[in-house]
Protein backbone atom coordinates (compact mmCIF):
# COMPACT_ATOMS: atom_id res chain seq x y z
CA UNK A 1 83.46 81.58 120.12
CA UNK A 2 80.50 80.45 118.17
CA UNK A 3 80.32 78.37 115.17
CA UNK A 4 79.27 81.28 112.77
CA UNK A 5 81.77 83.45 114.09
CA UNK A 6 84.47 80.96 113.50
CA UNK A 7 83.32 80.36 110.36
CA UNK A 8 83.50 83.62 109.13
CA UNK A 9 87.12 83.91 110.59
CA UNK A 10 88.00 80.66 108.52
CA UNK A 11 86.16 81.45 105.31
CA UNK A 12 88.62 85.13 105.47
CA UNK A 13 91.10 83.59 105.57
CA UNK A 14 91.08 81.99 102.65
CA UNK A 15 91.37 84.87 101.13
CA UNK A 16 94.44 86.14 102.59
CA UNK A 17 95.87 82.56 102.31
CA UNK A 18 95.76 81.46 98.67
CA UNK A 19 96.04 77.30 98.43
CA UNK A 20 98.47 75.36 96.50
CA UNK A 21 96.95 74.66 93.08
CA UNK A 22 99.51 72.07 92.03
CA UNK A 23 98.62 68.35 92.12
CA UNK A 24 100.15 66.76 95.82
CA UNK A 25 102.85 64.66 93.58
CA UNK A 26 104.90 67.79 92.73
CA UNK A 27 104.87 69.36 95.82
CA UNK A 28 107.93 69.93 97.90
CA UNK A 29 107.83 68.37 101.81
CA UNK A 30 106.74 72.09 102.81
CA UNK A 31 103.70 72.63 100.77
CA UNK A 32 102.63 69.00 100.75
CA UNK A 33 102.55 69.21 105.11
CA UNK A 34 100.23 73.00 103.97
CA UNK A 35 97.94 70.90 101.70
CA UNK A 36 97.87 68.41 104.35
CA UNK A 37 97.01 70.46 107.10
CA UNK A 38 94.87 72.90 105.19
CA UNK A 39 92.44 69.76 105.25
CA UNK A 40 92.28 69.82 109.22
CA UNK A 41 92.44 73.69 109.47
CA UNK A 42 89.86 74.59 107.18
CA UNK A 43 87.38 72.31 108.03
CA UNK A 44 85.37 73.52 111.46
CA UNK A 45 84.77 70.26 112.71
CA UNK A 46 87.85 67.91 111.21
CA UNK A 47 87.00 63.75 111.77
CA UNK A 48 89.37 61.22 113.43
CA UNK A 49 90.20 59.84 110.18
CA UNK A 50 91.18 63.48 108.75
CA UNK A 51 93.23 64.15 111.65
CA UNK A 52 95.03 60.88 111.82
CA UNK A 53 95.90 60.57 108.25
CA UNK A 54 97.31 64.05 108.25
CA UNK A 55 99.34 62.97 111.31
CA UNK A 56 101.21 60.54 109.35
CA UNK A 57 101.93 62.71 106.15
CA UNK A 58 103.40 65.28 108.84
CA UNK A 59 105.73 62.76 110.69
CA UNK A 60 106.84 61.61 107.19
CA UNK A 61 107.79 64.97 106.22
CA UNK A 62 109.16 66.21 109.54
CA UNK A 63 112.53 64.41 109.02
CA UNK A 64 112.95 65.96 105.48
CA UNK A 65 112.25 69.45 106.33
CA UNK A 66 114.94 72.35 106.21
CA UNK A 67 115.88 74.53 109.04
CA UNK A 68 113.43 77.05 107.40
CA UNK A 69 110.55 74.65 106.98
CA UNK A 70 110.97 72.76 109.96
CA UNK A 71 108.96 75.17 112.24
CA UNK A 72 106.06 74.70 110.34
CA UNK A 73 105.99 70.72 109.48
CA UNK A 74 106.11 70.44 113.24
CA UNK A 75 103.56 72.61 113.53
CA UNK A 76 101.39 71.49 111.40
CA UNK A 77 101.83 67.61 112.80
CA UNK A 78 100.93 69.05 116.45
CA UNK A 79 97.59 70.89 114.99
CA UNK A 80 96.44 67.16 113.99
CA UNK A 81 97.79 65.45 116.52
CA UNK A 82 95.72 67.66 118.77
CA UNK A 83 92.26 67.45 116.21
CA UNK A 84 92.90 63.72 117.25
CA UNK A 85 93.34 64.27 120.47
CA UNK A 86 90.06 66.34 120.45
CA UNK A 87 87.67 63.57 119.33
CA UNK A 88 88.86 61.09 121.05
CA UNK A 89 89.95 62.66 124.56
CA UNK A 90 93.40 60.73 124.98
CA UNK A 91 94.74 62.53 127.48
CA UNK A 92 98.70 61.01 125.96
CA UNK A 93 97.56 62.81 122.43
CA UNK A 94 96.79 66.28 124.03
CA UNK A 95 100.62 65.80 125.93
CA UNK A 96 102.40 65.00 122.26
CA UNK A 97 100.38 67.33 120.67
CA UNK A 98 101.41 69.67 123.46
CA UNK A 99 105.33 68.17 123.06
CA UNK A 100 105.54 68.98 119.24
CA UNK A 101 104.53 72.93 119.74
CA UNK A 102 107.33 73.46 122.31
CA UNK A 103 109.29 71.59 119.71
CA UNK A 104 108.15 74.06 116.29
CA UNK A 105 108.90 76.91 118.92
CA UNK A 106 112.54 75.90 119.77
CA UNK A 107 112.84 75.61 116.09
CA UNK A 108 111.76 78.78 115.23
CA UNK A 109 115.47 80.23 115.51
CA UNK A 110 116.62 78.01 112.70
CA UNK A 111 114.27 79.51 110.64
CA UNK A 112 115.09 83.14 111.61
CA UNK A 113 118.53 82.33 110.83
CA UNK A 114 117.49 80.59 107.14
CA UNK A 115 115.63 83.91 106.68
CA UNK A 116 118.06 86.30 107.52
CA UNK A 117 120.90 84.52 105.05
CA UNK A 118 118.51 85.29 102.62
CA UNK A 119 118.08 88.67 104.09
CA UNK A 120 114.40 88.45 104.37
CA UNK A 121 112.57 90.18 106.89
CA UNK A 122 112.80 88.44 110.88
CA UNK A 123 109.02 86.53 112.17
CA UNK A 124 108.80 86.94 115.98
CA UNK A 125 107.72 82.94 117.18
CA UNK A 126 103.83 82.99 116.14
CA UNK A 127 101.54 82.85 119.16
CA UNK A 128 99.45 80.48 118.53
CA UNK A 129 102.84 77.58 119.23
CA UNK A 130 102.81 79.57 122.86
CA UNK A 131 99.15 79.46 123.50
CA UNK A 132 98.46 75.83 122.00
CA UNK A 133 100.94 73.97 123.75
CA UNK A 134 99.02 74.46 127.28
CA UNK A 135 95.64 74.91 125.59
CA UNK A 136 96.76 71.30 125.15
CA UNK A 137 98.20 70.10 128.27
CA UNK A 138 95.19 71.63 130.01
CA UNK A 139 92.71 69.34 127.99
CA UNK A 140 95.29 66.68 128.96
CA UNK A 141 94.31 67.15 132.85
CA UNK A 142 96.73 68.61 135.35
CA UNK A 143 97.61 69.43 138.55
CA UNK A 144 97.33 72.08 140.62
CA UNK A 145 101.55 73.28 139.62
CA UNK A 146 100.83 72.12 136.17
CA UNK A 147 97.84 74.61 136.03
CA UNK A 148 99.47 77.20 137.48
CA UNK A 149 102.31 76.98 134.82
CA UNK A 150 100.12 77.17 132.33
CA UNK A 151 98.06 79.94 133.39
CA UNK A 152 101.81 81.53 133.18
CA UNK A 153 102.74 80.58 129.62
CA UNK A 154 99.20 81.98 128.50
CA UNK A 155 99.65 85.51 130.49
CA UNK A 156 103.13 85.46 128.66
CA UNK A 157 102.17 84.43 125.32
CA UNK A 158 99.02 86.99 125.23
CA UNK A 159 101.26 89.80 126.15
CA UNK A 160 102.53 90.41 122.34
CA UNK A 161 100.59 88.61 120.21
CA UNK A 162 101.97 87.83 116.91
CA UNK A 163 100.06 86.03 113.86
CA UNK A 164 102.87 85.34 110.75
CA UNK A 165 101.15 84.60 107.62
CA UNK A 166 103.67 81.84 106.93
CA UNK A 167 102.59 80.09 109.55
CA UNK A 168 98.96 79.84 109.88
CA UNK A 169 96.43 81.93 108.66
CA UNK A 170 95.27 85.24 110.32
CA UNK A 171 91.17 84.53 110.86
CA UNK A 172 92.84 81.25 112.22
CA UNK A 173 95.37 82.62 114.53
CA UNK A 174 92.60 85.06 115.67
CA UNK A 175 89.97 82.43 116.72
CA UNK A 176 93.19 80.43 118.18
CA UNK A 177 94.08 83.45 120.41
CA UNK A 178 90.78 83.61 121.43
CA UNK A 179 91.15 79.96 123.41
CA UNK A 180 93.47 81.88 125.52
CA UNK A 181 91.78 84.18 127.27
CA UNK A 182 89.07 81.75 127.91
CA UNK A 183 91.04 79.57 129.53
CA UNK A 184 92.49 82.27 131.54
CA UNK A 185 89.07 82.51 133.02
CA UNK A 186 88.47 79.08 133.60
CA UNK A 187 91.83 79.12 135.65
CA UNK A 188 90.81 81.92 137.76
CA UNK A 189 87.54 80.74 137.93
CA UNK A 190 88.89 77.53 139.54
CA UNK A 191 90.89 79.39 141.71
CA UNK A 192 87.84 81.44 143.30
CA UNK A 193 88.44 84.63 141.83
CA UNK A 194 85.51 85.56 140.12
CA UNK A 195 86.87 88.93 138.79
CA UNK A 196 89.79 87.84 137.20
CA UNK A 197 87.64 85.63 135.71
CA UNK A 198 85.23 87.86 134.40
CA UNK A 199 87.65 89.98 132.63
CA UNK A 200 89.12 86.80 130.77
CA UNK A 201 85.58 85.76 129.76
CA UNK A 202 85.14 89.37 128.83
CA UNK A 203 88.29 89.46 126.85
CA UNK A 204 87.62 86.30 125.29
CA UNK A 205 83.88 86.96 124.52
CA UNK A 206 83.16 84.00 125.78
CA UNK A 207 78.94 84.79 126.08
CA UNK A 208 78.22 81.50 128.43
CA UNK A 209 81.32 81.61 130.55
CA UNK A 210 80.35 85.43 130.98
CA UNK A 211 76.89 84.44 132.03
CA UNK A 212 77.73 82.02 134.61
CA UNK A 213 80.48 84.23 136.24
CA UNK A 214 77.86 86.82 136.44
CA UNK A 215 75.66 84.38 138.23
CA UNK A 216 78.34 83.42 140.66
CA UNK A 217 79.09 86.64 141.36
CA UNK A 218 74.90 87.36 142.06
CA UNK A 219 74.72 84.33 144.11
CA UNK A 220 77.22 85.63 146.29
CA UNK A 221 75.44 88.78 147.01
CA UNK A 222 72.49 87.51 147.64
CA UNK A 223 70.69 88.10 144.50
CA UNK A 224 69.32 84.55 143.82
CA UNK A 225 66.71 85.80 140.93
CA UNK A 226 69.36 87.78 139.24
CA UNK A 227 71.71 84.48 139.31
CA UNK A 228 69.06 82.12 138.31
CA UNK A 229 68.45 84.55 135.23
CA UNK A 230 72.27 84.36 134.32
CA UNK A 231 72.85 80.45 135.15
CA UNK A 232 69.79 79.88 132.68
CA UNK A 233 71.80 82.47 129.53
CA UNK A 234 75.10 80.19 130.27
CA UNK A 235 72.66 77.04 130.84
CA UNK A 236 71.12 77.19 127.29
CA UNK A 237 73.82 78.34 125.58
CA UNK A 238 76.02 75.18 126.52
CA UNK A 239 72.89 72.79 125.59
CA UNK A 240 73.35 74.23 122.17
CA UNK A 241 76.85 73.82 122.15
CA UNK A 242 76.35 70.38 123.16
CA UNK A 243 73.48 69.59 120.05
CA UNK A 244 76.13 70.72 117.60
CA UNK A 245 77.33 67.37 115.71
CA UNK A 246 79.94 67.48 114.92
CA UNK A 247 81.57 70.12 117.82
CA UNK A 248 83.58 72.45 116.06
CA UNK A 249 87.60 71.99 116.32
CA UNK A 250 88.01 75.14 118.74
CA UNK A 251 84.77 74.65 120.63
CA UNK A 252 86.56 71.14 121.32
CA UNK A 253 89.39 72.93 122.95
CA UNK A 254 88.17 75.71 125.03
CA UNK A 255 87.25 75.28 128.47
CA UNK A 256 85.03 72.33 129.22
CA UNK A 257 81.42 72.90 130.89
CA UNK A 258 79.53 70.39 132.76
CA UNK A 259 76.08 70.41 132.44
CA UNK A 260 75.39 68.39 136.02
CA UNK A 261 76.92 71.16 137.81
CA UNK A 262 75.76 73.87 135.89
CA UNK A 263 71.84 72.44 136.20
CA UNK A 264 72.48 71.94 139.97
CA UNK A 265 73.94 75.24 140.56
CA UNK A 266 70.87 76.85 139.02
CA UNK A 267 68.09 74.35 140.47
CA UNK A 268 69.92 76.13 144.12
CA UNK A 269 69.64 79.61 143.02
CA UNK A 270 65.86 78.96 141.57
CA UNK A 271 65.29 77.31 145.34
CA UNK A 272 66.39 80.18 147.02
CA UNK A 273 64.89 82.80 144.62
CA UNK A 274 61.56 81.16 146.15
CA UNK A 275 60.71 78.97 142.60
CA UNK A 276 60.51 75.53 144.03
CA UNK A 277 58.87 74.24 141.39
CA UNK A 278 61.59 75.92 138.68
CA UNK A 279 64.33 74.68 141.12
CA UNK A 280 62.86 71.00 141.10
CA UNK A 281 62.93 71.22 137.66
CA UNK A 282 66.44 72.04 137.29
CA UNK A 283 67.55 69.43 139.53
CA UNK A 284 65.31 66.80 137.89
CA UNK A 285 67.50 67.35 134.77
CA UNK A 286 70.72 67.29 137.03
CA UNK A 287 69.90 64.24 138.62
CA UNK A 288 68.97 62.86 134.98
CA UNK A 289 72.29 63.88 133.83
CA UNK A 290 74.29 62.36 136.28
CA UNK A 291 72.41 60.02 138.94
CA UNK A 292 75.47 59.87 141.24
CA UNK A 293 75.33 63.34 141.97
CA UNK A 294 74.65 63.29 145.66
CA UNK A 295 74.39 67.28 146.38
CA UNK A 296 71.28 67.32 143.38
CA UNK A 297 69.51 64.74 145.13
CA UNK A 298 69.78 66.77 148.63
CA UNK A 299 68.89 70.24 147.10
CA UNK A 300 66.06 68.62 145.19
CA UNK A 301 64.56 67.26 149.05
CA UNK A 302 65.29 71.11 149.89
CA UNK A 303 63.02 72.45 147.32
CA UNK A 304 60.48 69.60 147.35
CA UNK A 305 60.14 70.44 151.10
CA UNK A 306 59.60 74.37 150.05
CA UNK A 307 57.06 72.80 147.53
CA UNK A 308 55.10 71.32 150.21
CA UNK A 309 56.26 67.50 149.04
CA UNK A 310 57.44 66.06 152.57
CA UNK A 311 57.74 62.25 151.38
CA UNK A 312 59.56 63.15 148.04
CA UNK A 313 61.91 65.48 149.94
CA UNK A 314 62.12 62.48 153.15
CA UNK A 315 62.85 59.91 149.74
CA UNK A 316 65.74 62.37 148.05
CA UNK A 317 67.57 62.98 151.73
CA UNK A 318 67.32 59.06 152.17
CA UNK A 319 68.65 58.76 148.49
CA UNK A 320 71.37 61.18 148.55
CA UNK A 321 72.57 60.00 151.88
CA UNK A 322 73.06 56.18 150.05
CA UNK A 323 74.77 58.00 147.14
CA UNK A 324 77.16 59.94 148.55
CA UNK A 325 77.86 56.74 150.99
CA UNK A 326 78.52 54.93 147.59
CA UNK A 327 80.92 57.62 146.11
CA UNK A 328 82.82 57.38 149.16
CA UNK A 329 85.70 55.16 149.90
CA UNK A 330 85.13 52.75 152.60
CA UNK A 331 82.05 53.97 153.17
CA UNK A 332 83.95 57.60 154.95
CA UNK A 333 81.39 60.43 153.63
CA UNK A 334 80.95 63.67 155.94
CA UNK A 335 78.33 64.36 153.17
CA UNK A 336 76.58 61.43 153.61
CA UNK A 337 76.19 61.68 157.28
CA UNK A 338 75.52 65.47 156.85
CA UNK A 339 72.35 63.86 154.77
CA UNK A 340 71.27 61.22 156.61
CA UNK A 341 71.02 64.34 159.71
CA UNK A 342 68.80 65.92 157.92
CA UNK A 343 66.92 62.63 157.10
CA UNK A 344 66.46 61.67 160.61
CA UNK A 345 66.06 65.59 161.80
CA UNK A 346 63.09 65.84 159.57
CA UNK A 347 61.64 62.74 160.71
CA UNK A 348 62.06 64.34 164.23
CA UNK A 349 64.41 62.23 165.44
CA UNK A 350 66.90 64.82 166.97
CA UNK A 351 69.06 62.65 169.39
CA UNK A 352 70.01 60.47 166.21
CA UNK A 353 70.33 63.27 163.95
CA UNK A 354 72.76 64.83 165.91
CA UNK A 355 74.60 61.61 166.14
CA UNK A 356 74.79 61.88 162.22
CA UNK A 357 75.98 65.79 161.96
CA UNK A 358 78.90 64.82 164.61
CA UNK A 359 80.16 62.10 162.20
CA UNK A 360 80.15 64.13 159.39
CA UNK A 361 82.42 66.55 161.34
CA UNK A 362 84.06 63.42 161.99
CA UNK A 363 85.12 62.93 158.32
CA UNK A 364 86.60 64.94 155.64
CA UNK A 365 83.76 67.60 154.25
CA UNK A 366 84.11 70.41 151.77
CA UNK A 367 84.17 73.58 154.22
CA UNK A 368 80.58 75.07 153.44
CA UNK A 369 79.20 71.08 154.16
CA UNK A 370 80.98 71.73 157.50
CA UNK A 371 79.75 74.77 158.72
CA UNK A 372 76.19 73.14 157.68
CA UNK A 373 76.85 70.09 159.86
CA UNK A 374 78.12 72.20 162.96
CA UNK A 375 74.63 74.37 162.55
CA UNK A 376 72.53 71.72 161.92
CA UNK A 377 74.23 69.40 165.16
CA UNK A 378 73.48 72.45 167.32
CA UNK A 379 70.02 72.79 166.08
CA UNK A 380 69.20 69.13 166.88
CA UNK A 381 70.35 69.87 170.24
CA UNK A 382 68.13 72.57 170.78
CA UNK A 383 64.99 70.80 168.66
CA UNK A 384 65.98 67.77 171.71
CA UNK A 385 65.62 70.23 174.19
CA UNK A 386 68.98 72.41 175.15
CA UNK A 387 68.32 75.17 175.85
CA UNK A 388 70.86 77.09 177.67
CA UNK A 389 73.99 76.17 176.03
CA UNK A 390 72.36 74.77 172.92
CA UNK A 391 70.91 78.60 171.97
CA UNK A 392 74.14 80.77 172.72
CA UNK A 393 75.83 77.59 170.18
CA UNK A 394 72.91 77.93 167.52
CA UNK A 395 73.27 81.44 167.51
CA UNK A 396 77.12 81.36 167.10
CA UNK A 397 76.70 78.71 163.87
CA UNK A 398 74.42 80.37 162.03
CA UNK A 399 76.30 83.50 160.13
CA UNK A 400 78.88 80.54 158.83
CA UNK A 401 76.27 78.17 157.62
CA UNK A 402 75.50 78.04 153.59
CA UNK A 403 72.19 80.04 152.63
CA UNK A 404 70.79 76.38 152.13
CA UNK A 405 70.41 76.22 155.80
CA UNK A 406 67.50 76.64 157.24
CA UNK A 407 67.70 80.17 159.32
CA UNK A 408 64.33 80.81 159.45
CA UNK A 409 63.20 77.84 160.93
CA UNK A 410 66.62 77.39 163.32
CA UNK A 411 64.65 80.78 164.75
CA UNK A 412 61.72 79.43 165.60
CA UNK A 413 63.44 76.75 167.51
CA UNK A 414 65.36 78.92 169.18
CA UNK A 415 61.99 81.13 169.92
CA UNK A 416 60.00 78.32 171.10
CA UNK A 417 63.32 77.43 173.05
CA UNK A 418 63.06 80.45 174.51
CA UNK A 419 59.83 81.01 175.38
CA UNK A 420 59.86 77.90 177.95
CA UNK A 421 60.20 78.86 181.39
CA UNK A 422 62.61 76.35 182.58
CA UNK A 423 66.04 76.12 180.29
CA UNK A 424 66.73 72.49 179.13
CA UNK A 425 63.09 71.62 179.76
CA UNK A 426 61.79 69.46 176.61
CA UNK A 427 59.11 71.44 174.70
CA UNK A 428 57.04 70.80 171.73
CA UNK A 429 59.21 71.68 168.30
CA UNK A 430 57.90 74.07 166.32
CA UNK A 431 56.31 73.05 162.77
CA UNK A 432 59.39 72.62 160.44
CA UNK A 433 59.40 75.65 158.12
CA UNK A 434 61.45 74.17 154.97
């Protein structure tokens, strides 16, 4: 959700939600927590020192609440613990924060009782407790169950929304729901199923996270211009996000992006949409962002090779090979030998090359890096000079490798290969078409 948008939502609802007038001495424990929290809700982008303080008016108020008010004291101590939680990124702030909305939910039947003793109409438990509580656990960091759980509790929650006055105001609850569904998306979208995620993003009109679906789902096709266009939307979009200062309390919340990916991701689809020069330029400011990122420096050699810029590309294989070695523990990188291949294959050195793409089978390698490493050891075998077994092999590797690979020039190996009279014979290579 953007800023304005959120502010709008806010500003409404102060109107729908007048404010306690008295002075803070005469309040009772339930409207001095309101005043307290109104403080943190109403304020887009609520400091550490705003969110802290209001965490320890809540926690003194908690123990004298009623059954009634209880819900809501809770409640409101959980929405600051988790503005803390937000600035500073403590993942144990996000978990109590987390903690204290189960707790206001489970307490919600005290309060339906209290209401209906005084015969006042029933409040289903508000969403926002349901959604909240793993909105928060999933800034905390979890595993792979722990996701899946909450990816649960959100579908569940979503089902039947409900937004009670009493408890928090409706433009609020709205722009709260609206976390949901985003990180629904950002679940599936982990998960590799770009259509479920679109529809979240969709649902969620989340504008970036829409974009960069839409990309993925381009890429995948084929249609590297058409991705490119929608990686650049999401792209810009998140460096605005990121000049914001302070980040608004929501924006905080929702599904994180990461730049270094997202520039690396469209420096590939500019390389294979043909714009070296656009693609270098996206992977300069990946490699800028994050130095260690091993894959940026090895797509940048990819498109500085399309660009004509043999030593550059030579200097980035040589340099992504030594940082994906240093990533590594003890030194046991498939990607960096897959690298350090393509290093030595460049430099025509195919017997050694080869050596390098059999130890990166060797060690563990994300599956697209493999199917890479098998195509590229079979096309060193065939640049050293196999070729009987070493076409039929080529041939066989080449519909699994990545689209980063090379096809057209593994051809003209294979053609050259081919067009020698004597199978195995050594011939000259064929210039290296990048």
């Amino acid at each position: 959700m953007s800023a304005r948008a959120l502010a709008f939502l806010l500003a409404s609802s102060l109107l729908t939600w007048p404010l306690v007038a008295a002075s803070e001495r005469s309040l009772n424990p339930a409207e001095r927590s309101r005043s307290d929290f109104d403080r943190i809700a109403f304020r887009m982008a609520p400091s550490l020192a705003d969110a802290s303080s209001c965490i320890q008016t809540q926690a003194s108020l908690v123990p004298l609440g009623s059954p009634e008010d209880l819900p809501l004291l809770i409640f409101h101590k959980a929405y600051c613990e988790l503005a803390a939680a937000s600035v500073t990124r403590d993942p144990a702030g996000f978990r109590a924060a987390a903690a204290d909305f189960d707790r206001a939910r489970d307490a919600w039947p005290g309060r339906a009782a209290a209401l209906a003793k005084r015969k006042q109409a029933d409040e289903p438990v508000p969403t926002v407790l349901r959604v909240l509580a793993p909105v928060a656990r999933l800034n905390a960091g979890t595993d792979p169950a722990e996701t899946e759980k909450a990816a649960a509790d959100l579908a569940s929650a979503l089902a039947a929304p409900a937004c009670p006055v009493s408890m928090v105001p409706v433009g609020l609850c709205q722009a709260v729901l609206g976390i949901g569904p985003q990180w629904q998306g950002w679940i599936a979208l982990r998960q590799d199923d770009l259509e479920a995620s679109a529809r979240s993003f969709t649902a969620a009109t989340a504008g970036a996270w829409s974009a960069w679906v839409s990309g993925q789902q381009a890429f995948r096709g084929g249609r590297y211009g058409q991705a490119a266009a929608s990686y650049r939307i999401a792209v810009s979009a998140w460096e605005a996000e990121r000049g914001q200062s302070p980040r608004p309390l929501l924006n905080r919340i929702a599904p994180p992006f990461d730049l270094t990916s997202a520039y690396t991701e469209l420096g590939g689809a500019r390389l294979l949409a043909g714009d070296a020069a656009g693609a270098i330029q996206s992977l300069d400011l990946a490699v800028r962002e994050s130095p260690s990122n091993a894959r940026a420096l090895y797509l940048r050699g990819r498109a500085e090779e399309a660009a004509g810029e043999s030593d550059a590309a030579l200097a980035d294989y040589n340099l992504a090979s030594r940082t994906a070695f240093a990533n590594a523990r003890d030194l046991a990188s498939g990607e960096a030998h897959l690298y350090r291949g393509i290093l030595l294959f460049r430099r025509k050195q195919y017997r050694g090359a080869e050596d390098e793409f059999s130890s990166a089978l060797n060690f563990s390698i994300a599956a697209s890096m493999r199917a890479d490493a098998v195509a590229w050891r079979r096309l060193s075998a065939v640049a050293e000079g196999s070729c009987d077994a070493g076409l039929r092999y080529l041939e066989e590797a080449l519909p699994a490798a990545s689209p980063y690979f090379p096809r057209q020039e593994a051809r003209s190996f294979m053609s050259a290969c081919r067009g020698q009279g004597e199978a195995g014979r050594m011939y000259v290579a064929p210039t290296a078409q990048p």
